[in-house]
Protein backbone atom coordinates (compact mmCIF):
# COMPACT_ATOMS: atom_id res chain seq x y z
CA UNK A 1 -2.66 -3.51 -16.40
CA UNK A 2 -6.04 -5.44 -15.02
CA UNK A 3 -9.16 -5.22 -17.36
CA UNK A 4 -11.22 -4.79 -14.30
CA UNK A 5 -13.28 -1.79 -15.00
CA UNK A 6 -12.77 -0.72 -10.75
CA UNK A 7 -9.27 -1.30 -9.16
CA UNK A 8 -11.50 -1.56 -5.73
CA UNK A 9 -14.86 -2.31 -5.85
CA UNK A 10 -16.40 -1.98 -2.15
CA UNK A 11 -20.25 -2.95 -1.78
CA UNK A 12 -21.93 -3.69 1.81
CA UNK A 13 -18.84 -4.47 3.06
CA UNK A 14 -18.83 -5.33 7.24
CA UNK A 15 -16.12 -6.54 9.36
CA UNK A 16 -15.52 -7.02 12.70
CA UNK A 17 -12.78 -8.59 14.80
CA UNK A 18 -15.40 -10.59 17.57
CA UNK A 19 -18.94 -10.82 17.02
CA UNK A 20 -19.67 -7.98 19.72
CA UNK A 21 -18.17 -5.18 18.16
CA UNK A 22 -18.52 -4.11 13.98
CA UNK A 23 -15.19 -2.00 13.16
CA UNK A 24 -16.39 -1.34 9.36
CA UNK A 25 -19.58 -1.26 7.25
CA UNK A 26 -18.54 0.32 4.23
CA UNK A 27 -21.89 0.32 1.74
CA UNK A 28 -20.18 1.85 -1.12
CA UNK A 29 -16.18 2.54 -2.56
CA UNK A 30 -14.74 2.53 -5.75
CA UNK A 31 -10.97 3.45 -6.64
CA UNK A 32 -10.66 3.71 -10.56
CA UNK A 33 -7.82 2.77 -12.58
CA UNK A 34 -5.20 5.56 -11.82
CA UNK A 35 -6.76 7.56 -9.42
CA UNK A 36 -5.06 8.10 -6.20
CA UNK A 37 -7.27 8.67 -3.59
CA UNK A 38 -6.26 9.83 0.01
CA UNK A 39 -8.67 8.04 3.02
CA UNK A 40 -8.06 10.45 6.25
CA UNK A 41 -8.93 10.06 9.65
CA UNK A 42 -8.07 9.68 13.21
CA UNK A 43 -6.22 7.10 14.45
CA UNK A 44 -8.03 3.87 15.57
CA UNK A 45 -10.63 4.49 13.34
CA UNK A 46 -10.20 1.28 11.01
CA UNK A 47 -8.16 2.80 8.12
CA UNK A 48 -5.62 -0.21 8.71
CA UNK A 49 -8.13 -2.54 9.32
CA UNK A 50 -9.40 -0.96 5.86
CA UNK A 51 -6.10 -1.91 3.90
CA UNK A 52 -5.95 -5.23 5.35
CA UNK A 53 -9.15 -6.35 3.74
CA UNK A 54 -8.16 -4.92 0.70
CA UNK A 55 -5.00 -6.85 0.27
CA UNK A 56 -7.12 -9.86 1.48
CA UNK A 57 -4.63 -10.30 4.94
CA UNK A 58 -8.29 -10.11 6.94
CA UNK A 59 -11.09 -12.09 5.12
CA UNK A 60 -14.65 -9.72 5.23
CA UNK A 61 -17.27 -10.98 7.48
CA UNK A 62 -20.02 -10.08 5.03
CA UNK A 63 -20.67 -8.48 1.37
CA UNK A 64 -18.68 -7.80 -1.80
CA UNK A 65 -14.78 -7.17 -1.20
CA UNK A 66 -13.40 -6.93 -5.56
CA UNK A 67 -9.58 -6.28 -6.25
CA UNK A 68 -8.22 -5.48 -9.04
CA UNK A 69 -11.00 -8.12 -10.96
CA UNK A 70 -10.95 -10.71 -8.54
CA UNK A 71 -13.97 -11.18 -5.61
CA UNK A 72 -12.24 -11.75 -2.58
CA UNK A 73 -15.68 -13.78 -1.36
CA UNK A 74 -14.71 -16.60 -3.11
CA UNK A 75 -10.71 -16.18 -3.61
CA UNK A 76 -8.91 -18.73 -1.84
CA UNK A 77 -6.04 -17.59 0.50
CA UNK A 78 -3.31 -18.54 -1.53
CA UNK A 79 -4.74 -17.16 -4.46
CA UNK A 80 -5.14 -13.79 -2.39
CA UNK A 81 -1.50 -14.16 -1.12
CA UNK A 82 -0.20 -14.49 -4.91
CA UNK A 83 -2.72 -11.26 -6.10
CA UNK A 84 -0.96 -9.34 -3.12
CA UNK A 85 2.62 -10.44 -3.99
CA UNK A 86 2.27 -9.82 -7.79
CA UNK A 87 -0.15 -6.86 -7.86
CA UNK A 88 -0.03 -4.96 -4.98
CA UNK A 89 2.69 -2.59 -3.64
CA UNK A 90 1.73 -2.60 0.08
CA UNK A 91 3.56 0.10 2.89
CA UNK A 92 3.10 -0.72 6.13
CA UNK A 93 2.90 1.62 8.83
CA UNK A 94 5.69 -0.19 11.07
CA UNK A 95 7.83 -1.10 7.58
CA UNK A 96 7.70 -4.65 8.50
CA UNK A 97 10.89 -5.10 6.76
CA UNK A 98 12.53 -8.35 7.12
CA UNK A 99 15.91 -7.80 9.89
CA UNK A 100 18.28 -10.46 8.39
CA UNK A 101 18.14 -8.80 4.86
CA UNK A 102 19.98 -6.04 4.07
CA UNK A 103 18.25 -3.04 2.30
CA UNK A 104 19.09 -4.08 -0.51
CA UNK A 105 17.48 -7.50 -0.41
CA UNK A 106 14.82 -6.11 1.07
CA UNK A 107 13.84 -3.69 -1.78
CA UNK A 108 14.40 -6.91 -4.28
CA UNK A 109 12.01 -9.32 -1.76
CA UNK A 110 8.91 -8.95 -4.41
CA UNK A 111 11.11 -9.28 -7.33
CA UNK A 112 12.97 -12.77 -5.59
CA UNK A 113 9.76 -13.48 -4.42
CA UNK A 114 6.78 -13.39 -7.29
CA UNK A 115 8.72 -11.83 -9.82
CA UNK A 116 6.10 -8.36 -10.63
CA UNK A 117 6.44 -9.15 -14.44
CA UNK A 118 9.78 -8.18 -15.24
CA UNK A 119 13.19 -9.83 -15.57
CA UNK A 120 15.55 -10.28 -12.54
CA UNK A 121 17.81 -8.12 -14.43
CA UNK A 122 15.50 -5.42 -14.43
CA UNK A 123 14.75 -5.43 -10.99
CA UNK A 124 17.91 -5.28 -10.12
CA UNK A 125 18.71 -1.87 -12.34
CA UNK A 126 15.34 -0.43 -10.80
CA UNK A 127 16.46 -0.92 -6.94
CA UNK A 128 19.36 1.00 -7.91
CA UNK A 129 17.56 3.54 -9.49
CA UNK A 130 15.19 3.89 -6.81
CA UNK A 131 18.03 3.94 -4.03
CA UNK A 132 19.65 6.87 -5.39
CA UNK A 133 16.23 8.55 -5.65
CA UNK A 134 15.65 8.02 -2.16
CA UNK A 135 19.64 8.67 -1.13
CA UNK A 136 20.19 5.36 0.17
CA UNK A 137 22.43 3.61 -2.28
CA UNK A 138 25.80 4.00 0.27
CA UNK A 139 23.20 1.81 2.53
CA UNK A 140 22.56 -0.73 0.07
CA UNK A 141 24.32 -3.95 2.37
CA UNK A 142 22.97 -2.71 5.94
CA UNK A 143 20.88 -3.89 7.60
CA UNK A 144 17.27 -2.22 8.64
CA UNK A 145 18.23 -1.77 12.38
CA UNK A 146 21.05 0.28 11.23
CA UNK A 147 19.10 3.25 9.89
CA UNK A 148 16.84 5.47 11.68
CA UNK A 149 13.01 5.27 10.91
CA UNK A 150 12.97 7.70 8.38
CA UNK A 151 15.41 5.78 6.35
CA UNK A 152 13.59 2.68 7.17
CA UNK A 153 10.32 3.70 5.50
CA UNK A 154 12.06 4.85 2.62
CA UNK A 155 13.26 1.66 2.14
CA UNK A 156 9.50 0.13 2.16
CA UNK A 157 8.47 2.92 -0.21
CA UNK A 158 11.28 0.93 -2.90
CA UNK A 159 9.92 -2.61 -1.67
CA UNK A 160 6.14 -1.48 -3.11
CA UNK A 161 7.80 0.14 -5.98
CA UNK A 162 9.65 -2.27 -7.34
CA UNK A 163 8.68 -4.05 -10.21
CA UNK A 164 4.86 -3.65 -12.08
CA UNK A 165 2.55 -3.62 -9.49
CA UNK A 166 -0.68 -2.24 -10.05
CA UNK A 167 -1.95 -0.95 -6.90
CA UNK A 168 -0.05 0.46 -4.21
CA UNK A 169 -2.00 1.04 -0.75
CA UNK A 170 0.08 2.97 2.04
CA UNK A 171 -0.91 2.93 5.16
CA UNK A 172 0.56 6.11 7.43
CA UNK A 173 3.55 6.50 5.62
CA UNK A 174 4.70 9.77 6.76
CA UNK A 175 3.95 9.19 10.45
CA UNK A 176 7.69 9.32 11.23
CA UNK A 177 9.66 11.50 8.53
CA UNK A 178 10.19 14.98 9.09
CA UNK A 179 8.80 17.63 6.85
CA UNK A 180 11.48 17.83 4.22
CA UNK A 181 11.68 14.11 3.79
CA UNK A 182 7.64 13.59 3.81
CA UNK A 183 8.04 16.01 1.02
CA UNK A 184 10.49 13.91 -0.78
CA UNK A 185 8.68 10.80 0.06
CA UNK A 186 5.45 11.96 -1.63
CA UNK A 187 6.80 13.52 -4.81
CA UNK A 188 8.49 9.95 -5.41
CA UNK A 189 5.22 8.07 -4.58
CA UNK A 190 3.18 10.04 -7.25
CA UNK A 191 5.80 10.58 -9.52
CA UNK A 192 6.34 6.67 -9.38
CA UNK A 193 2.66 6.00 -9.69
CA UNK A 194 2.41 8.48 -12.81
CA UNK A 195 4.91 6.99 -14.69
CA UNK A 196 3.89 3.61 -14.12
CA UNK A 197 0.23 4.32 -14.09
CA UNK A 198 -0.50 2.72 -10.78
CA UNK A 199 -3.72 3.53 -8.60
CA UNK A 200 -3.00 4.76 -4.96
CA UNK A 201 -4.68 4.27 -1.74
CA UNK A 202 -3.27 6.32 0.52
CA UNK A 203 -4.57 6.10 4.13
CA UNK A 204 -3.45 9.01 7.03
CA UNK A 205 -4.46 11.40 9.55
CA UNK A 206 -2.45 14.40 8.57
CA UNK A 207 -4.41 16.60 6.17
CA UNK A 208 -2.01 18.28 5.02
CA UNK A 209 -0.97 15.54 2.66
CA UNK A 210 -4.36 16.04 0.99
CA UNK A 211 -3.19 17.97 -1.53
CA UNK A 212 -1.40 15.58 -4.18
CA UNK A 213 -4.22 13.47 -4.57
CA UNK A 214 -6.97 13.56 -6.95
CA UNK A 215 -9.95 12.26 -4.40
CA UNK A 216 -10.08 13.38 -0.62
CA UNK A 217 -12.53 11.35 1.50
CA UNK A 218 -13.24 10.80 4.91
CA UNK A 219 -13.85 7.41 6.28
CA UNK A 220 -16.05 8.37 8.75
CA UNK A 221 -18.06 9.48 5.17
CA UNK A 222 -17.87 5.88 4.15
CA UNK A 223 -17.88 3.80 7.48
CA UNK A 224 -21.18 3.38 8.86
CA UNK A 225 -20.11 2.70 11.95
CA UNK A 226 -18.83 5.37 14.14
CA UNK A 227 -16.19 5.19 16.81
């Protein structure tokens, strides 16, 4: 687990995709070590935009961006790119799971990839595991376009999973599972992050999911700058 005494450290933070138009100016965030912290608000509001600064896939315009010890100010890309792949369980709104792969493969792409501190072997026994938590181990060698959305973004829920990350961000995770499986979906994602002692940003419109974390903001409370 990172020394760093703030998983996220957010201070006069600004972004802005063209120079005519600020999305974010965020003076002041913190997400401690453990704490899972659900960031709600309407769509198009720059909770995604949010996340992608914070896994260093957008570079800030202007003040202090610190993961997980590291200021992103001064981190180079690739050294952002290997923080991401070894740190930080990331689950994407649209799955962006990779077609050619089956699920499978998909689940182990950290593991192949940057390894997340444990032995191939290992990885290997936890995407099992975490299949038959999620009821997709008879879909193990299909492939994504196979399986209906649902089962597609319970496959990127494994992909974050797997391995030792330390900081999982989700970005509308629920947006296309039913009641029943959102239920499912979240006990796994906080049981998972218990165990393992992960801190979650969890980013969504839909209040109701408000209840399993342990901090509820707004980001209209933290955003300066209002749609």
């Amino acid at each position: 687990m990172s020394n760093a005494l703030h998983v996220i450290e957010i201070n006069e933070l600004s972004f802005s995709y063209d120079a005519q138009k600020e999305i974010l100016r965020i003076p002041h965030f913190k997400l401690e070590q453990s704490e899972k912290c659900f960031l709600y608000g309407p769509s198009g509001h720059g909770k995604s935009t949010l996340l992608n600064l914070i896994t260093g896939v957008l570079p800030q315009d202007k003040g202090s961006l610190k993961v997980l010890g590291c200021d992103f100010l001064t981190t180079s890309g690739a050294k952002k790119n290997n923080l991401r792949g070894q740190k930080i369980g990331y689950i994407f709104q649209n799955f962006n799971l990779i077609p050619y792969l089956s699920v499978k493969e998909n689940i182990l792409l950290p593991a192949r990839l940057f390894g997340r501190s444990q032995s191939w072997v290992d990885s290997q026994k936890e995407c099992d595991e975490l299949m038959e938590k999620l009821g997709m181990t008879e879909f193990a060698d299909i492939k994504p376009a196979q399986l209906s959305l649902g089962q597609q973004q319970r496959i990127a829920q494994a992909r974050a999973l797997i391995g030792k990350p330390e900081l999982i961000v989700a970005d509308e995770p629920t947006s296309s599972l039913d009641e029943k499986n959102t239920a499912e979906f979240m006990k796994l994602l906080i049981d998972s992050c218990e165990k393992k002692d992960l801190s979650l940003l969890f980013v969504s419109h839909d209040l109701r999911l408000e209840k399993y974390f342990d901090k509820s903001l707004s980001l209209k409370n933290i955003n300066e700058v209002q749609a």
